[in-house]
PDB file of N, CA and C in Angstrom:
ATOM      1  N   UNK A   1      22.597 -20.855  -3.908  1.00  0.00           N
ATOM      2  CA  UNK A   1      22.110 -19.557  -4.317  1.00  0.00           C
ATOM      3  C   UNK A   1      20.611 -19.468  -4.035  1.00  0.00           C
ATOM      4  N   UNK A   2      19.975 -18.218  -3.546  1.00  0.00           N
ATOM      5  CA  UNK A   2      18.664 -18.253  -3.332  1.00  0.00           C
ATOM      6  C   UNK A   2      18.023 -17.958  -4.327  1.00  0.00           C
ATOM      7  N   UNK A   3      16.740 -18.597  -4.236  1.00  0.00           N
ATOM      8  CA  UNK A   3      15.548 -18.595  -5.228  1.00  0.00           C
ATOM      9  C   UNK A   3      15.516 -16.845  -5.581  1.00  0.00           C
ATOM     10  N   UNK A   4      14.921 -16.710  -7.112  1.00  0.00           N
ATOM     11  CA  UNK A   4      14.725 -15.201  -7.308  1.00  0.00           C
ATOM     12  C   UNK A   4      13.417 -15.076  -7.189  1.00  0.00           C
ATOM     13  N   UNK A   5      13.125 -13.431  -6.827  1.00  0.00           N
ATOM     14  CA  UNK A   5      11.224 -13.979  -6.369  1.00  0.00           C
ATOM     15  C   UNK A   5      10.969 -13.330  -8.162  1.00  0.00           C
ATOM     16  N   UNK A   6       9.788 -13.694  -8.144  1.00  0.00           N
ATOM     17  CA  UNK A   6       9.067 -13.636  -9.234  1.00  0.00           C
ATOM     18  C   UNK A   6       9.025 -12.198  -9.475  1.00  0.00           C
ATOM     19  N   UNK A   7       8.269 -11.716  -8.211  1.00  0.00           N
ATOM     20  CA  UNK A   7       7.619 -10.467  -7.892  1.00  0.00           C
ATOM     21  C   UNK A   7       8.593  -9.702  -8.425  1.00  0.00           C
ATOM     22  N   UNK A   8       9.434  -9.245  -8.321  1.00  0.00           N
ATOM     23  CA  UNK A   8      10.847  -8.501  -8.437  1.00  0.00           C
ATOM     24  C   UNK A   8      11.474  -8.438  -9.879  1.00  0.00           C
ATOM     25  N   UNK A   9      11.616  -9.378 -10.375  1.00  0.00           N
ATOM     26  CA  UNK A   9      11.968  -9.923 -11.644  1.00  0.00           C
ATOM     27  C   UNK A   9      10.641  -8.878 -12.480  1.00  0.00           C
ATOM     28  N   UNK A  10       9.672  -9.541 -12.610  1.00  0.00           N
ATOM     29  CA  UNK A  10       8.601  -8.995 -13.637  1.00  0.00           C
ATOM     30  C   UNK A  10       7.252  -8.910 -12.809  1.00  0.00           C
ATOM     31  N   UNK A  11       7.001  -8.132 -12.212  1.00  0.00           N
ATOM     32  CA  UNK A  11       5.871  -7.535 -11.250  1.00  0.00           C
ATOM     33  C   UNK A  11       4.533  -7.842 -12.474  1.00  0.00           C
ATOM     34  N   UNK A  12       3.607  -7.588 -11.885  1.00  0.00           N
ATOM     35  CA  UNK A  12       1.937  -7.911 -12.542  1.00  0.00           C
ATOM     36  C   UNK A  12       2.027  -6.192 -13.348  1.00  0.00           C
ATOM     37  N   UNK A  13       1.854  -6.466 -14.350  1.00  0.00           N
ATOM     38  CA  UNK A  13       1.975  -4.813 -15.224  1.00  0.00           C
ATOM     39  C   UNK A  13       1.221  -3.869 -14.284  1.00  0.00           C
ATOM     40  N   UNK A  14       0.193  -3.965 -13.658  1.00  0.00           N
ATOM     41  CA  UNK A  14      -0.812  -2.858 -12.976  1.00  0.00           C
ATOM     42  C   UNK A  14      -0.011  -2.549 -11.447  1.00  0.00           C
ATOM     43  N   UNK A  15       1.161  -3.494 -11.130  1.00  0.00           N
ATOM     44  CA  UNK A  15       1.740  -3.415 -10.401  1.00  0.00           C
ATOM     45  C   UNK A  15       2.801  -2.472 -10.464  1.00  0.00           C
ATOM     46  N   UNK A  16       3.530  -2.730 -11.564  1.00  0.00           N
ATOM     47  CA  UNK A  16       4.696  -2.270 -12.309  1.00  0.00           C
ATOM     48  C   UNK A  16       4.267  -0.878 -12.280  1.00  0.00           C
ATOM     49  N   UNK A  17       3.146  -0.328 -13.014  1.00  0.00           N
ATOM     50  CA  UNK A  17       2.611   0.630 -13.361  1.00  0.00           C
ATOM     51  C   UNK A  17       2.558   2.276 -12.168  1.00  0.00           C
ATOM     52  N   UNK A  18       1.603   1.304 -10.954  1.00  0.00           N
ATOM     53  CA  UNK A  18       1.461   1.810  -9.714  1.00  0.00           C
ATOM     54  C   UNK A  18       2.699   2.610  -9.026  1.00  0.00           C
ATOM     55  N   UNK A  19       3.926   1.338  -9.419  1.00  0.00           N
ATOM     56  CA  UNK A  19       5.222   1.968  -8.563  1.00  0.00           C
ATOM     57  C   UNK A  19       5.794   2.455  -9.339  1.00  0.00           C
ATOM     58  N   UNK A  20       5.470   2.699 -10.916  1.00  0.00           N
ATOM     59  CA  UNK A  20       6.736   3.289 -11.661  1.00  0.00           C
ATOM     60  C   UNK A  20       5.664   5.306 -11.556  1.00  0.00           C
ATOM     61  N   UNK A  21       4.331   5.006 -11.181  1.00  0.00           N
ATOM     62  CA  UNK A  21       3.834   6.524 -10.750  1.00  0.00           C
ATOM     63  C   UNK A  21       4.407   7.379  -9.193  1.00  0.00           C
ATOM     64  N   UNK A  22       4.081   6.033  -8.413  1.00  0.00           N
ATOM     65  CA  UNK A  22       4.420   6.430  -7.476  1.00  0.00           C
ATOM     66  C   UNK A  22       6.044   7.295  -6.928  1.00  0.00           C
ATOM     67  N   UNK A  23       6.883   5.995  -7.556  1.00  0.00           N
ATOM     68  CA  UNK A  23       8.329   6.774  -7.763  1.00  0.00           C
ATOM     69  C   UNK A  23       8.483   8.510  -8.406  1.00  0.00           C
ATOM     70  N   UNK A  24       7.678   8.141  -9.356  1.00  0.00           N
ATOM     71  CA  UNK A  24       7.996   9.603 -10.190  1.00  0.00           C
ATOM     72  C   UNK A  24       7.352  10.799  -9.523  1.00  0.00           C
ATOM     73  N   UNK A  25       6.075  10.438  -8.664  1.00  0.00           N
ATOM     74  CA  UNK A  25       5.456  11.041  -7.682  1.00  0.00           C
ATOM     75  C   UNK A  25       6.522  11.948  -6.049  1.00  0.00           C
ATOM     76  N   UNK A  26       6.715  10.777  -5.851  1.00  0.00           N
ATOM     77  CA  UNK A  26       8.176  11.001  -4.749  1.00  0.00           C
ATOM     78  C   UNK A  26       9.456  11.664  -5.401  1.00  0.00           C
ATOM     79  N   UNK A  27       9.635  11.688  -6.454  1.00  0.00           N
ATOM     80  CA  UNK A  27      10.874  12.413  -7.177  1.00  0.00           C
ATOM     81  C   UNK A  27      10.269  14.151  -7.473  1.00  0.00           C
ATOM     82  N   UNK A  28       9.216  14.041  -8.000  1.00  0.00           N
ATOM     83  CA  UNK A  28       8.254  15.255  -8.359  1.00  0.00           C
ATOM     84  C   UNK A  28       8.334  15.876  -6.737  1.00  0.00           C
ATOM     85  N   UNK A  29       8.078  15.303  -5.614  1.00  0.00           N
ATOM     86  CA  UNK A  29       8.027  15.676  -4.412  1.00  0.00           C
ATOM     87  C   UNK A  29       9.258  16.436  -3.687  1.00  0.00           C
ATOM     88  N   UNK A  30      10.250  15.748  -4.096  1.00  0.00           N
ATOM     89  CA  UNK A  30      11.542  16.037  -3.745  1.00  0.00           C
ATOM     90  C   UNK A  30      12.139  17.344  -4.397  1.00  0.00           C
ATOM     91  N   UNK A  31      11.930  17.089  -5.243  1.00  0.00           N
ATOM     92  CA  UNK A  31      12.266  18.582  -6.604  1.00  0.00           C
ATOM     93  C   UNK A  31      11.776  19.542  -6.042  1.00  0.00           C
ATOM     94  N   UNK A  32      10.278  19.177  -5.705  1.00  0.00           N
ATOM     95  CA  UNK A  32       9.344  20.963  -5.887  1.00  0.00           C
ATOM     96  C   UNK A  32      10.179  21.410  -4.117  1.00  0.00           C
ATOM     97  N   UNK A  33      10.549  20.428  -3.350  1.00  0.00           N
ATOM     98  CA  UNK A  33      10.807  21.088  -2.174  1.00  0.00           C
ATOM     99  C   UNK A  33      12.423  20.902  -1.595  1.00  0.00           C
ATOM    100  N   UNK A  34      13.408  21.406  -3.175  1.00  0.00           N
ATOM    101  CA  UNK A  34      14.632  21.738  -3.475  1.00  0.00           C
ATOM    102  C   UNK A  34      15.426  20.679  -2.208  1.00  0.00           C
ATOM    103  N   UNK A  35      15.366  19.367  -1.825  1.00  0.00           N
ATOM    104  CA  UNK A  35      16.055  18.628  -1.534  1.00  0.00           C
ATOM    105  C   UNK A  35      16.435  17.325  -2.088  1.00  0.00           C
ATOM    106  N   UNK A  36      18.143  16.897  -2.091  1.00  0.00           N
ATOM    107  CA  UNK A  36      19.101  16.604  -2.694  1.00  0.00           C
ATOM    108  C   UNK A  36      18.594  14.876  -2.310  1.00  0.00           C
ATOM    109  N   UNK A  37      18.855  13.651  -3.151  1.00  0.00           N
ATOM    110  CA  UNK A  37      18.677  12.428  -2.472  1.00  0.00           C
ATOM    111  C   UNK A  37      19.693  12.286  -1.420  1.00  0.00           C
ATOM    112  N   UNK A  38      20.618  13.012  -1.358  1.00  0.00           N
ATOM    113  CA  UNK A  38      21.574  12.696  -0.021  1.00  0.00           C
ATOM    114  C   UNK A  38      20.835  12.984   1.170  1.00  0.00           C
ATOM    115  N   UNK A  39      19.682  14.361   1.256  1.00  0.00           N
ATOM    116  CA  UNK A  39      19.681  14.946   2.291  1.00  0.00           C
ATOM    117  C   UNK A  39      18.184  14.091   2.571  1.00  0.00           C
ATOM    118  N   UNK A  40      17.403  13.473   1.816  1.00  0.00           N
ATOM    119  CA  UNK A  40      16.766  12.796   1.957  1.00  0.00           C
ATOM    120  C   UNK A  40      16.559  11.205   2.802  1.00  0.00           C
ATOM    121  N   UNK A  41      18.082  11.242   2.097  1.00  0.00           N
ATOM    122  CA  UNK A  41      18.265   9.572   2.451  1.00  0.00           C
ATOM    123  C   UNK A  41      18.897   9.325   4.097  1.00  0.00           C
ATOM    124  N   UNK A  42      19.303  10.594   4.622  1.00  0.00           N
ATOM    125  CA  UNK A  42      19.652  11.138   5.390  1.00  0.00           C
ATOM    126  C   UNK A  42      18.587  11.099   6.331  1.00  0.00           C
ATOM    127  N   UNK A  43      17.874  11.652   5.931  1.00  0.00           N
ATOM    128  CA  UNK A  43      16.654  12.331   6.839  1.00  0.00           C
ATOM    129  C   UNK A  43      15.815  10.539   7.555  1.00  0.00           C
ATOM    130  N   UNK A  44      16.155   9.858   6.171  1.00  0.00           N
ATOM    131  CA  UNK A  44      14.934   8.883   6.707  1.00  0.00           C
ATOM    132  C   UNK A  44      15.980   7.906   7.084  1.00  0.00           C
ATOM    133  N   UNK A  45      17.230   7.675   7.507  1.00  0.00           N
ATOM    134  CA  UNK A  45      18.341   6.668   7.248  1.00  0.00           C
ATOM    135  C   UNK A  45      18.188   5.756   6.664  1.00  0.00           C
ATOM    136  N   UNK A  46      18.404   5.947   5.461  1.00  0.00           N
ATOM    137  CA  UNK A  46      18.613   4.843   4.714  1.00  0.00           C
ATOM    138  C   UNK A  46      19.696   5.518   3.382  1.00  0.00           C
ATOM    139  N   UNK A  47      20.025   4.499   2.325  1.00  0.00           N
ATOM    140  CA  UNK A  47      21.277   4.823   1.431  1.00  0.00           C
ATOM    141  C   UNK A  47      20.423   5.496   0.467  1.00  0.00           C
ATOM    142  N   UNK A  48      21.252   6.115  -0.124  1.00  0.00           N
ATOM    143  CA  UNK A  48      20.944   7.073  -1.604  1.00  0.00           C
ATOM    144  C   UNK A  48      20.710   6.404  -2.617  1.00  0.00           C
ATOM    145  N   UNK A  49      21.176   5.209  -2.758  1.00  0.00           N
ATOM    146  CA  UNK A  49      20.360   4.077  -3.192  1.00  0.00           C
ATOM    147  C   UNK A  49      19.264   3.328  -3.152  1.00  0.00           C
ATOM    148  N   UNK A  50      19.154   3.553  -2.237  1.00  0.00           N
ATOM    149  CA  UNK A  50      17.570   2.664  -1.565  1.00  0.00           C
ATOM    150  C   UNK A  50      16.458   3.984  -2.263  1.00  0.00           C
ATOM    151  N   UNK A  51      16.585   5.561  -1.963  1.00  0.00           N
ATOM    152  CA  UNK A  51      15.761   6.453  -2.574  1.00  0.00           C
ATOM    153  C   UNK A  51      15.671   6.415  -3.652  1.00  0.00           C
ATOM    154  N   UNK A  52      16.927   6.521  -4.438  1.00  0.00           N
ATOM    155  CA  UNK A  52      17.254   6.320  -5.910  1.00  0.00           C
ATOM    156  C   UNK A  52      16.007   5.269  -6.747  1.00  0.00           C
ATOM    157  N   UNK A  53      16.068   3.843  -6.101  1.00  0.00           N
ATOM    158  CA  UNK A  53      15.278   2.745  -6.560  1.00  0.00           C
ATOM    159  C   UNK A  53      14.047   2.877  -5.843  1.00  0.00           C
ATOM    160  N   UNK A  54      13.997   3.866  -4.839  1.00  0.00           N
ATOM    161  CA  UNK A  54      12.113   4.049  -5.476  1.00  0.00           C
ATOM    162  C   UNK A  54      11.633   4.984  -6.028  1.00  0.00           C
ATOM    163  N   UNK A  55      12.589   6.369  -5.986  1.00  0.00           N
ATOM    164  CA  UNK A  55      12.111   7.220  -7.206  1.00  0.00           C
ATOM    165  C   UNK A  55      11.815   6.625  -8.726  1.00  0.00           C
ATOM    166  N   UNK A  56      12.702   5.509  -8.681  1.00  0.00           N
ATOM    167  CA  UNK A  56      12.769   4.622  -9.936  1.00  0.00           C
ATOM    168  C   UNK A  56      11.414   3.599 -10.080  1.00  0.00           C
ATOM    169  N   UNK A  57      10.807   3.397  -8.672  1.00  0.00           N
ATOM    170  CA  UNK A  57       9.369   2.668  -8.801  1.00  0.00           C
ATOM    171  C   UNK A  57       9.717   0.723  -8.671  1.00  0.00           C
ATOM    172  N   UNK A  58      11.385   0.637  -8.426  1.00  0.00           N
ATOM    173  CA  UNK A  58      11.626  -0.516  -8.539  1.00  0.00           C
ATOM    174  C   UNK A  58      10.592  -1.473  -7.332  1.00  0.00           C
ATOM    175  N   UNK A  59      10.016  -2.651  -7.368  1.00  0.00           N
ATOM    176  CA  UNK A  59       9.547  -3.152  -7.036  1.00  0.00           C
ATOM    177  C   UNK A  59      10.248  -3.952  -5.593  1.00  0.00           C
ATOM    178  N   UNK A  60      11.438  -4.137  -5.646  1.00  0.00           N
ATOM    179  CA  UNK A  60      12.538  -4.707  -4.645  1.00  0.00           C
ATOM    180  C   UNK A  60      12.758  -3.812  -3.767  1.00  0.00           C
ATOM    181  N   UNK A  61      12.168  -2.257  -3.683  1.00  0.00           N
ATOM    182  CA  UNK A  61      12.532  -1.622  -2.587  1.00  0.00           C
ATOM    183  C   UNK A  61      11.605  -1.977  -1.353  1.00  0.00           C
ATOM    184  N   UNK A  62      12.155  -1.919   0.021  1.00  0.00           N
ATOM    185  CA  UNK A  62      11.284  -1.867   0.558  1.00  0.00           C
ATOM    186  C   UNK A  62       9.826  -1.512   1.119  1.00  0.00           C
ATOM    187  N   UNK A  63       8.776  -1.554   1.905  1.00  0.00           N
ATOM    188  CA  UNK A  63       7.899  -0.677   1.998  1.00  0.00           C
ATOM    189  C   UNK A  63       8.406   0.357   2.602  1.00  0.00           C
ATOM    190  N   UNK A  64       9.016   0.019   3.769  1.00  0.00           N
ATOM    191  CA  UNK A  64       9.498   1.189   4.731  1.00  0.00           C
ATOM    192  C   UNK A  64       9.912   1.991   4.116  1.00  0.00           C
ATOM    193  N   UNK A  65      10.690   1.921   2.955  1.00  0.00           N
ATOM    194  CA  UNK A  65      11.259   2.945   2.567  1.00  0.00           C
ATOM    195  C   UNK A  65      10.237   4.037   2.055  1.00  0.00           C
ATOM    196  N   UNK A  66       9.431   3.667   1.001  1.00  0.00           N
ATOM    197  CA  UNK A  66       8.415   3.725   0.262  1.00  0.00           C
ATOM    198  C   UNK A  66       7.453   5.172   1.419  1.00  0.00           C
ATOM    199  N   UNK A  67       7.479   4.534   2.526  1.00  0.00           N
ATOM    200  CA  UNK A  67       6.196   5.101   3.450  1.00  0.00           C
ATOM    201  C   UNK A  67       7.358   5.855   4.310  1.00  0.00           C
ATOM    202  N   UNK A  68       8.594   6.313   4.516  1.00  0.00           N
ATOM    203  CA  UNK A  68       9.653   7.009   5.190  1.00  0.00           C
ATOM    204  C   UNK A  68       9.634   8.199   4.305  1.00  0.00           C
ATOM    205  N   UNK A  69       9.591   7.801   2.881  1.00  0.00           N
ATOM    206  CA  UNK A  69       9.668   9.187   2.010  1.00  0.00           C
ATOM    207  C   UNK A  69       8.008   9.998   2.083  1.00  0.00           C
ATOM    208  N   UNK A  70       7.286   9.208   2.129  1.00  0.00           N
ATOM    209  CA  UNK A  70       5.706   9.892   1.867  1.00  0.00           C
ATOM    210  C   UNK A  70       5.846  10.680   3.193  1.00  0.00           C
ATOM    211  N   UNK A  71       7.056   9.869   4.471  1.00  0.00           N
ATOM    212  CA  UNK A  71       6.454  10.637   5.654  1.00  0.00           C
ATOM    213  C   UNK A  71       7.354  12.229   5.840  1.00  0.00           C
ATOM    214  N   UNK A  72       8.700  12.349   4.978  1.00  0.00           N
ATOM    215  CA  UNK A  72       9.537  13.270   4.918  1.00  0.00           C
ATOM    216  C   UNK A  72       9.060  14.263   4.055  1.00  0.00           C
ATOM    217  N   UNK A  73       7.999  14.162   3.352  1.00  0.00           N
ATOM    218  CA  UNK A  73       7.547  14.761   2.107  1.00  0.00           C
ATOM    219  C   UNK A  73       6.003  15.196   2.506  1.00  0.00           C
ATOM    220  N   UNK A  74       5.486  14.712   3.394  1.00  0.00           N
ATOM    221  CA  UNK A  74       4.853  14.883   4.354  1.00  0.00           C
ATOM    222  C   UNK A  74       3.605  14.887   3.640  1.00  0.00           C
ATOM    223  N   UNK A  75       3.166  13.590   2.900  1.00  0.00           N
ATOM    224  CA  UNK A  75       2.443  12.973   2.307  1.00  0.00           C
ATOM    225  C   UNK A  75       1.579  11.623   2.952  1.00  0.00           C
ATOM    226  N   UNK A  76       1.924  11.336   3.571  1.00  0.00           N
ATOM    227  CA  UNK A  76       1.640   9.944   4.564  1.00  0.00           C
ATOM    228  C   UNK A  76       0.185  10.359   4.962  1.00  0.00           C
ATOM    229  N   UNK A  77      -0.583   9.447   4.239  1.00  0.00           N
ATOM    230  CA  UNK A  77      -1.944   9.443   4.957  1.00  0.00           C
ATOM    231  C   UNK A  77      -2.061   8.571   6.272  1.00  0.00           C
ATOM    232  N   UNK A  78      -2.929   8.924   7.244  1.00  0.00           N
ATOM    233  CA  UNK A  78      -3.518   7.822   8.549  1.00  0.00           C
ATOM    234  C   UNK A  78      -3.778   7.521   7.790  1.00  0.00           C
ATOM    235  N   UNK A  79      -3.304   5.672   8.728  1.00  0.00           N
ATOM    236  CA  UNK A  79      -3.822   4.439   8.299  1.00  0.00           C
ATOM    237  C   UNK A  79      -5.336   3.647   8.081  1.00  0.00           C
ATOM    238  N   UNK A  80      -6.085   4.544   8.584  1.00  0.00           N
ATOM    239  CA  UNK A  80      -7.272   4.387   8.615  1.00  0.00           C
ATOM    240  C   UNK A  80      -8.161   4.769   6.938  1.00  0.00           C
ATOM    241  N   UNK A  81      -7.502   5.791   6.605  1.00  0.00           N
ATOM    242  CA  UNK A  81      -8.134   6.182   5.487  1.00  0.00           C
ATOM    243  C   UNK A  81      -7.146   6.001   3.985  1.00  0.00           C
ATOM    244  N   UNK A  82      -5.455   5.261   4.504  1.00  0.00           N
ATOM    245  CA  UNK A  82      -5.003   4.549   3.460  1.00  0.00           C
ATOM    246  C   UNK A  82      -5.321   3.265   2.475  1.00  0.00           C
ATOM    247  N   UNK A  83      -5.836   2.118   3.745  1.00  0.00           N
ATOM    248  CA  UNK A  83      -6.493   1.062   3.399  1.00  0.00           C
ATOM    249  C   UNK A  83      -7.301   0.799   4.084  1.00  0.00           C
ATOM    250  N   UNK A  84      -8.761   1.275   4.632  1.00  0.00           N
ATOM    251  CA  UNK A  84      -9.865   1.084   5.023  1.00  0.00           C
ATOM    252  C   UNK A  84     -10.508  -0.065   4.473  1.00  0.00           C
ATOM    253  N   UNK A  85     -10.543  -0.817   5.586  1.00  0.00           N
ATOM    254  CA  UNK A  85     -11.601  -2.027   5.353  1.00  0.00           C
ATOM    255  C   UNK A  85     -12.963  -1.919   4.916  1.00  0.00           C
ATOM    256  N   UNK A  86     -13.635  -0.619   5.122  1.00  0.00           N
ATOM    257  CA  UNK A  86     -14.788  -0.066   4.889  1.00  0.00           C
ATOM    258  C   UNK A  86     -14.372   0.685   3.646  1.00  0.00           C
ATOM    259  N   UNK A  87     -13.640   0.464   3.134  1.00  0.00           N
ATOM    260  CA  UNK A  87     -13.526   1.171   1.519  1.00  0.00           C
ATOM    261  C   UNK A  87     -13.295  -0.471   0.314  1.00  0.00           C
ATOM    262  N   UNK A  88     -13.212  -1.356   0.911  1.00  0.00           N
ATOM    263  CA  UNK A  88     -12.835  -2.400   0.235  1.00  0.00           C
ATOM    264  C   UNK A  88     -14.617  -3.503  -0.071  1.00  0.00           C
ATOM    265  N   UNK A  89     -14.611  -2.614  -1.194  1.00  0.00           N
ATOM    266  CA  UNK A  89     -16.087  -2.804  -1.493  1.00  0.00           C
ATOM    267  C   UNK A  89     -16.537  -4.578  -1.928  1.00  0.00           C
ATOM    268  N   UNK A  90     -15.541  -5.266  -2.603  1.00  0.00           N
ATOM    269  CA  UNK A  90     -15.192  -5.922  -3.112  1.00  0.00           C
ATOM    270  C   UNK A  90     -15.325  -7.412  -2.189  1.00  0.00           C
ATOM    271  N   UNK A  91     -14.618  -6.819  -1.263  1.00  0.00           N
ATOM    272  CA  UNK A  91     -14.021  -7.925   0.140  1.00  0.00           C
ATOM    273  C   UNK A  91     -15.503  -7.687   1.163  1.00  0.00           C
ATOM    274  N   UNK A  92     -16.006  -6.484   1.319  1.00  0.00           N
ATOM    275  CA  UNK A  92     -17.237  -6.438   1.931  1.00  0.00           C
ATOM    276  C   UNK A  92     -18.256  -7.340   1.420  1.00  0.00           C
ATOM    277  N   UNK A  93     -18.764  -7.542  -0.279  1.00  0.00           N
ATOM    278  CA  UNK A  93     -19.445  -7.995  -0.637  1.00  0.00           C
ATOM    279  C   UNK A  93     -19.323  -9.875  -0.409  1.00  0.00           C
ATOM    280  N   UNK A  94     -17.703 -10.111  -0.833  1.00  0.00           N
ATOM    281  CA  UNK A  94     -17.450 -11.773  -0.891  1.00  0.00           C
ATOM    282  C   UNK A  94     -17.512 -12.265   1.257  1.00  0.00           C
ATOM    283  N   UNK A  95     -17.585 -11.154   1.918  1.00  0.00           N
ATOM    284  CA  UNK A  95     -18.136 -11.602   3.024  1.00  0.00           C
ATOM    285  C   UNK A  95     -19.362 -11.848   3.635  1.00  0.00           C
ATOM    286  N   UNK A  96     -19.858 -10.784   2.975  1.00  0.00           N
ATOM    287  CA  UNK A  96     -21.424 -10.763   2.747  1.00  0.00           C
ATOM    288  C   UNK A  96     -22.472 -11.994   2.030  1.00  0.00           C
ATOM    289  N   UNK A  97     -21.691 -12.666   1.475  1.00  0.00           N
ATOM    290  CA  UNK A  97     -21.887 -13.758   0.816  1.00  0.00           C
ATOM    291  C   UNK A  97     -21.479 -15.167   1.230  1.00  0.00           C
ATOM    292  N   UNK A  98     -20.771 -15.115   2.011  1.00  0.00           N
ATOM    293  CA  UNK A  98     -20.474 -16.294   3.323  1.00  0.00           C
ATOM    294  C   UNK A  98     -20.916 -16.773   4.439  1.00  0.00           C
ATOM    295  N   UNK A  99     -21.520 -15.083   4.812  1.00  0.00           N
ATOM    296  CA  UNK A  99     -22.358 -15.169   5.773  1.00  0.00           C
ATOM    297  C   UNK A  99     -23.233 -15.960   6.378  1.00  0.00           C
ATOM    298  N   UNK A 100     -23.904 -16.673   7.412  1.00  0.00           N
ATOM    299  CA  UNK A 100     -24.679 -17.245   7.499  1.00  0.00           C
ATOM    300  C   UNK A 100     -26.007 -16.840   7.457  1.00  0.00           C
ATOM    301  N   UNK A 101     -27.130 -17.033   6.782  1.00  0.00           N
ATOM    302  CA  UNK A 101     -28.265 -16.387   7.595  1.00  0.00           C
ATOM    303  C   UNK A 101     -29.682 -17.388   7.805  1.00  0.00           C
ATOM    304  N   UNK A 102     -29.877 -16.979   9.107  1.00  0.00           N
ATOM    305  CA  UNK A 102     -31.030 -17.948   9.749  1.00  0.00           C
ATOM    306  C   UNK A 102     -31.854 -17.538   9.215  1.00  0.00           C
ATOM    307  N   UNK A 103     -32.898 -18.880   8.644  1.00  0.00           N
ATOM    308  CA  UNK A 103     -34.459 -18.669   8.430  1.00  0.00           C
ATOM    309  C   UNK A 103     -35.287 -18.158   8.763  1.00  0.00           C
ATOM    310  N   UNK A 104     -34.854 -17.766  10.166  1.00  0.00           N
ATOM    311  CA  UNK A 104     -35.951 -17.374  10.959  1.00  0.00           C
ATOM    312  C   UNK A 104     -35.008 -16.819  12.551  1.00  0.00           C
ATOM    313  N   UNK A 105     -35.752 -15.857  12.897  1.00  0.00           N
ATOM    314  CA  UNK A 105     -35.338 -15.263  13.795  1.00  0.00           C
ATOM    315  C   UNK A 105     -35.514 -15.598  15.470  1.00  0.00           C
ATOM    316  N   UNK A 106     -34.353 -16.026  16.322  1.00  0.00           N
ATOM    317  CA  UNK A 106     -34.576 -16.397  17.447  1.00  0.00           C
ATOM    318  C   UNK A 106     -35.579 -16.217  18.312  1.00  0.00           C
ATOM    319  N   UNK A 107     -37.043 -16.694  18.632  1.00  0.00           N
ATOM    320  CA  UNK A 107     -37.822 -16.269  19.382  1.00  0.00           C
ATOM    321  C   UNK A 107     -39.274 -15.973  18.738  1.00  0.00           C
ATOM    322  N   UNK A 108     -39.298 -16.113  17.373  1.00  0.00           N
ATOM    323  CA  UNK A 108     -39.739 -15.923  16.305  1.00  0.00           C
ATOM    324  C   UNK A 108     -41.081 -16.694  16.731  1.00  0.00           C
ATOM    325  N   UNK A 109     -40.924 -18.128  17.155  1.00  0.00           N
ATOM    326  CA  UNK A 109     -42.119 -19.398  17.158  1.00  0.00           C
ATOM    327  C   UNK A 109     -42.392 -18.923  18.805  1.00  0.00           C
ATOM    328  N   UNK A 110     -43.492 -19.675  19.137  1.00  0.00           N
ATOM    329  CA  UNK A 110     -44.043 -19.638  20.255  1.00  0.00           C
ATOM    330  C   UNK A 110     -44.838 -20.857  20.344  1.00  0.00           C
ATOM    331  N   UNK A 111     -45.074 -21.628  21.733  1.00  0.00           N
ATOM    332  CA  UNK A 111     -46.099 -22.506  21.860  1.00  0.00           C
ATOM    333  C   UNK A 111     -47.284 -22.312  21.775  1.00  0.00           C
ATOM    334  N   UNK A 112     -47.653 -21.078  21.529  1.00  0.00           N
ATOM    335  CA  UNK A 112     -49.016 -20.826  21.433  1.00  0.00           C
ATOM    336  C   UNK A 112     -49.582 -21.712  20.582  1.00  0.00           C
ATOM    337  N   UNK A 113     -50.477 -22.399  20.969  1.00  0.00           N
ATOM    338  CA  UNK A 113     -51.535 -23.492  19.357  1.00  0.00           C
ATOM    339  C   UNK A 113     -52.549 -23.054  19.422  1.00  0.00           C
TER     340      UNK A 113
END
């Protein structure tokens, strides 16, 4: 029998949290624009199940699925301004801090005495 992942079982609460908005977000989406999870699940091929459990925010659904509905609902941000490396203030700084930096600047000395 295969290992159960952790992740799935009991997600990090801020995790849990994220997808149990997001689901209800994509369900709220579906409603206001009077289509059925059949015609949905349809649209993006996949089962009425698979929509079902992420309207539900379950953690075991796929991404694809996840980013098939944002794209039928026509919510899907470019990737550029979904997770921008230049928005990841955090990861900018702990690189910034690894960095190397020279004492002194190439060209800096001269033989002049």
């Amino acid at each position: 029998m295969a290992a159960r992942n952790q992740l799935f079982e009991a997600p990090p609460y801020p995790v849990e949290q994220a997808l149990n908005r997001l689901g209800a977000n994509l369900r709220t989406a579906r409603i206001r624009r009077n289509y059925t999870i059949e015609e949905v699940a349809q649209r993006i091929g996949a089962g009425v199940r698979a929509v079902r459990d992420a309207e539900r925010g379950k953690a075991s659904t796929g991404i694809g699925v996840y980013a098939a509905l944002l794209w039928v609902y026509d919510l899907l941000q470019p990737v550029n301004e979904l997770a921008s490396p230049t928005m990841d203030e955090h990861g900018l700084a702990l690189a910034a801090a690894k960095e190397k930096v020279r004492a002194r600047k190439s060209g800096e000395l001269d033989s002049d005495f």
